[in-house]
N, C-alpha and C. Protein backbone atom coordinates (compact mmCIF):
# COMPACT_ATOMS: atom_id res chain seq x y z
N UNK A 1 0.96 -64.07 111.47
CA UNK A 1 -0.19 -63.81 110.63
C UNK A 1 -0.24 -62.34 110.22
N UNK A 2 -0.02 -61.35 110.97
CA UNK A 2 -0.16 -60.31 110.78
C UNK A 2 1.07 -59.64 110.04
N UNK A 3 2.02 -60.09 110.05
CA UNK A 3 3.22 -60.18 109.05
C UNK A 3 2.93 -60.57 107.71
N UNK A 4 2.12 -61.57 107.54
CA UNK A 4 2.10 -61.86 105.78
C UNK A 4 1.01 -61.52 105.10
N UNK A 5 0.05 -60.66 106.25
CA UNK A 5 -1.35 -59.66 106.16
C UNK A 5 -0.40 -58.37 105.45
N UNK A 6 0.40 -58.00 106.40
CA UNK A 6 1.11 -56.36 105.75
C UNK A 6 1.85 -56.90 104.43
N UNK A 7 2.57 -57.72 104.00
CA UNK A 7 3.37 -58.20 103.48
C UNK A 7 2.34 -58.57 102.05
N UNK A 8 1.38 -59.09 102.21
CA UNK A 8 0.30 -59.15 100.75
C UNK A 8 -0.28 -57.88 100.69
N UNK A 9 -0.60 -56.61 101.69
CA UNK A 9 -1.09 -55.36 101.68
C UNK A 9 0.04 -54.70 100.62
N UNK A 10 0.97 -54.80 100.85
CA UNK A 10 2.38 -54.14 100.32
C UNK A 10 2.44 -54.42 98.80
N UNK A 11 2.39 -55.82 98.34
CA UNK A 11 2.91 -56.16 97.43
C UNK A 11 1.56 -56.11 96.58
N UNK A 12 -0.21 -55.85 97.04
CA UNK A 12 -1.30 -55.51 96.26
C UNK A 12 -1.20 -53.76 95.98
N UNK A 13 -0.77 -53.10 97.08
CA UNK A 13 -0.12 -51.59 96.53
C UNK A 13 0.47 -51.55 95.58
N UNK A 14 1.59 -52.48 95.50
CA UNK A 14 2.65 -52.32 94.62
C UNK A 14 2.06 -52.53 93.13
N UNK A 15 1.73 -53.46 92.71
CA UNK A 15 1.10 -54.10 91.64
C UNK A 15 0.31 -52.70 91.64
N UNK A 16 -0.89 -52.29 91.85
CA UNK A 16 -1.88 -51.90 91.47
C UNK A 16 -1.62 -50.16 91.46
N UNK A 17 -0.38 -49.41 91.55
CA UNK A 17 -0.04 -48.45 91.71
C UNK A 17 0.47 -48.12 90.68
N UNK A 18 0.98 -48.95 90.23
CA UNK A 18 2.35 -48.94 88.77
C UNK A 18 1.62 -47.65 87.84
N UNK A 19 2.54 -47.05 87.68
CA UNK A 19 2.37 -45.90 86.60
C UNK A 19 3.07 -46.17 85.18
N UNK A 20 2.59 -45.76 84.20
CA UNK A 20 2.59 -46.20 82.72
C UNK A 20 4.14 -45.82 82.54
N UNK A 21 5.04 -46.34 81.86
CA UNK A 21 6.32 -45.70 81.49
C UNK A 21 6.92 -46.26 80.40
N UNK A 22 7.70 -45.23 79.83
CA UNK A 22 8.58 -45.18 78.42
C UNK A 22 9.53 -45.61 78.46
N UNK A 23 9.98 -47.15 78.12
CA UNK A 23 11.35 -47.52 78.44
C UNK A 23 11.98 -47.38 77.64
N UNK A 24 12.36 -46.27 76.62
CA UNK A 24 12.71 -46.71 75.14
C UNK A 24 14.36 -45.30 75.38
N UNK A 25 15.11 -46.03 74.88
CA UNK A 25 15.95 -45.23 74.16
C UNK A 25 16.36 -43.86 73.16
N UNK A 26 16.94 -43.64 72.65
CA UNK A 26 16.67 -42.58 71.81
C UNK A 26 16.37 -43.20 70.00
N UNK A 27 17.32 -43.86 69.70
CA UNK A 27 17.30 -44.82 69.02
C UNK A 27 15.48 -45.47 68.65
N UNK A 28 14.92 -45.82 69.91
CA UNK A 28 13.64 -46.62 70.10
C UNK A 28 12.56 -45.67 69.75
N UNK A 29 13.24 -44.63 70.23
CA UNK A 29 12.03 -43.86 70.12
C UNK A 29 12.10 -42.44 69.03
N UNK A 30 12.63 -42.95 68.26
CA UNK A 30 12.83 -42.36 66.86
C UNK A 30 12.07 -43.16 65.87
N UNK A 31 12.06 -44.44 65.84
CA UNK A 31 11.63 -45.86 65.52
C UNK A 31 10.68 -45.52 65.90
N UNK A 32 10.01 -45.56 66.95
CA UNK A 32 8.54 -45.59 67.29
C UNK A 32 7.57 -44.78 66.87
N UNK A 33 7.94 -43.18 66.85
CA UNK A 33 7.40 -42.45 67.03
C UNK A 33 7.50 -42.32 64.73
N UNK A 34 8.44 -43.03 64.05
CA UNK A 34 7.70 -43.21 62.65
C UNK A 34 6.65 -44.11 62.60
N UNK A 35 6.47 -45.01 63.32
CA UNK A 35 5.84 -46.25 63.02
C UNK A 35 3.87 -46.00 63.56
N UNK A 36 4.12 -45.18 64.52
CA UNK A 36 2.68 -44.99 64.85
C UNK A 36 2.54 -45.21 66.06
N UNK A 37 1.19 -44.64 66.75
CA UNK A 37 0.41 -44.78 67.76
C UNK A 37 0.44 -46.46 68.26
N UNK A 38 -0.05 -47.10 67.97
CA UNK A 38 -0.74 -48.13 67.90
C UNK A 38 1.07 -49.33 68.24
N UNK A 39 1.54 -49.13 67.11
CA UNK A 39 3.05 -50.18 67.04
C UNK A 39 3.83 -49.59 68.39
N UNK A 40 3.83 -48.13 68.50
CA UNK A 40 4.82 -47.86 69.21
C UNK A 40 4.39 -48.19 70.76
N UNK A 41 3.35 -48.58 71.00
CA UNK A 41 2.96 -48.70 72.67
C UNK A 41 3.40 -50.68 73.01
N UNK A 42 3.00 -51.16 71.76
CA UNK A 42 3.87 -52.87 71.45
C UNK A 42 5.29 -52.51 71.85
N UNK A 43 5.52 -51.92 71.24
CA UNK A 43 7.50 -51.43 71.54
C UNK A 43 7.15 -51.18 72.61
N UNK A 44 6.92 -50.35 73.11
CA UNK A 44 7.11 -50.17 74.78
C UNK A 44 6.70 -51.64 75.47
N UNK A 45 5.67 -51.81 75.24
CA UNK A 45 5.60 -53.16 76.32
C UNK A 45 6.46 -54.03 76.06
N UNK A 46 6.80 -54.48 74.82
CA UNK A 46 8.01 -55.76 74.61
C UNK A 46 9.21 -55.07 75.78
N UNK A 47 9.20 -53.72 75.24
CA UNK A 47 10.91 -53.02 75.90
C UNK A 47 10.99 -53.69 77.46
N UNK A 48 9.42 -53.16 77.91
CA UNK A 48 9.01 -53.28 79.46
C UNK A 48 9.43 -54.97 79.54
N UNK A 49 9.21 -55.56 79.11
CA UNK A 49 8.89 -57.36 79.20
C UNK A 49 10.13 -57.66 78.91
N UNK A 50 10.89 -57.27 78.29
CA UNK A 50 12.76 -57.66 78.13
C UNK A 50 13.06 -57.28 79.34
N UNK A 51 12.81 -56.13 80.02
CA UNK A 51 13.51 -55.66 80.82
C UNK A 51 13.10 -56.18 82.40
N UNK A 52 11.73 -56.52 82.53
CA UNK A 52 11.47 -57.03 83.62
C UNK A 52 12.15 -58.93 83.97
N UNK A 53 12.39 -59.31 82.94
CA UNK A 53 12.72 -60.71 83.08
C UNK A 53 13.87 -60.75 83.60
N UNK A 54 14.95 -60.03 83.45
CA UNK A 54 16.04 -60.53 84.75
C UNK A 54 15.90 -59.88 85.74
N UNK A 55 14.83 -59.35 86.08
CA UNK A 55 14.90 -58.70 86.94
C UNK A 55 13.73 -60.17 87.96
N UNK A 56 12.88 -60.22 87.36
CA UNK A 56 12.34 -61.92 87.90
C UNK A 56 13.27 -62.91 88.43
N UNK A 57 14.18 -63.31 87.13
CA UNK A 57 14.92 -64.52 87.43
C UNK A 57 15.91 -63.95 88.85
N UNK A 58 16.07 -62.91 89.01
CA UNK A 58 17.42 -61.93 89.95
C UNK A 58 16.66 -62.47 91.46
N UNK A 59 14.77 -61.57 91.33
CA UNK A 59 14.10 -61.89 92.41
C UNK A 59 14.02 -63.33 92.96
N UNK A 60 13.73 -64.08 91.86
CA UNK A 60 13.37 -65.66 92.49
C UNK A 60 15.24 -66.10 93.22
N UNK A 61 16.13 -66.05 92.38
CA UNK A 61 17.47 -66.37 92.71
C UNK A 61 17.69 -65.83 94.56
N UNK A 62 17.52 -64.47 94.34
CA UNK A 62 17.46 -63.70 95.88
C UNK A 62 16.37 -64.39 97.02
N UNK A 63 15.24 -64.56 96.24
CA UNK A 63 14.54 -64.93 97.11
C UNK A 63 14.94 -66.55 97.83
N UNK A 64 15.56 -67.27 96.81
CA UNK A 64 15.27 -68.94 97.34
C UNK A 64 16.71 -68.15 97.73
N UNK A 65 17.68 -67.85 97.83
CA UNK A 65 18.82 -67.90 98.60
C UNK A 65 18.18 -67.41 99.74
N UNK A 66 17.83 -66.34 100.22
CA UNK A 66 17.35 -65.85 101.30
C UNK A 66 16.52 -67.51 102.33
N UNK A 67 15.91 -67.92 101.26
CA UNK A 67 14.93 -68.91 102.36
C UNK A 67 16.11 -70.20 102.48
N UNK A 68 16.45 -70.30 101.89
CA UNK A 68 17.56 -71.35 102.41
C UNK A 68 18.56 -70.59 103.76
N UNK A 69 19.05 -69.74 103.71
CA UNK A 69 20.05 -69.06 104.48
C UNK A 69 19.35 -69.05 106.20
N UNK A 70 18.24 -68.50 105.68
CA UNK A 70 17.01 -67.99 106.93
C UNK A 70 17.01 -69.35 108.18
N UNK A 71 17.39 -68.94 109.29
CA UNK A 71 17.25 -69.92 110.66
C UNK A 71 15.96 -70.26 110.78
């Protein structure tokens, strides 16, 4: 119990800590920075949202291998 107490403590840090960031290229952010305030923060989040998805499918893959493997 007290294992999946620290273990949801950890992962509500995590989430709720996240600091804002620029995932953009040089390229991206030449592009962005004509297009405006407003378009260029869309670009960043799409960038963010491309980039987090294999990083999901990677986690869930790791994760169900792990629970299968696990005694």
């Amino acid at each position: 119990m007290k294992k999946q107490f620290v273990t949801l403590a950890l992962l509500m840090i995590l989430i709720f800590t996240c600091v804002d960031s620029y995932s953009q290229c040089s390229i991206c952010t030449r592009t962005a920075q004509q297009m405006g305030e407003k378009p260029a923060k869309g670009l960043n989040s799409g960038i963010a949202y491309l980039m987090l998805t294999p990083f999901a499918i990677a986690g869930f893959v790791g994760y169900r291998w792990w629970k299968s493997n696990r005694d």
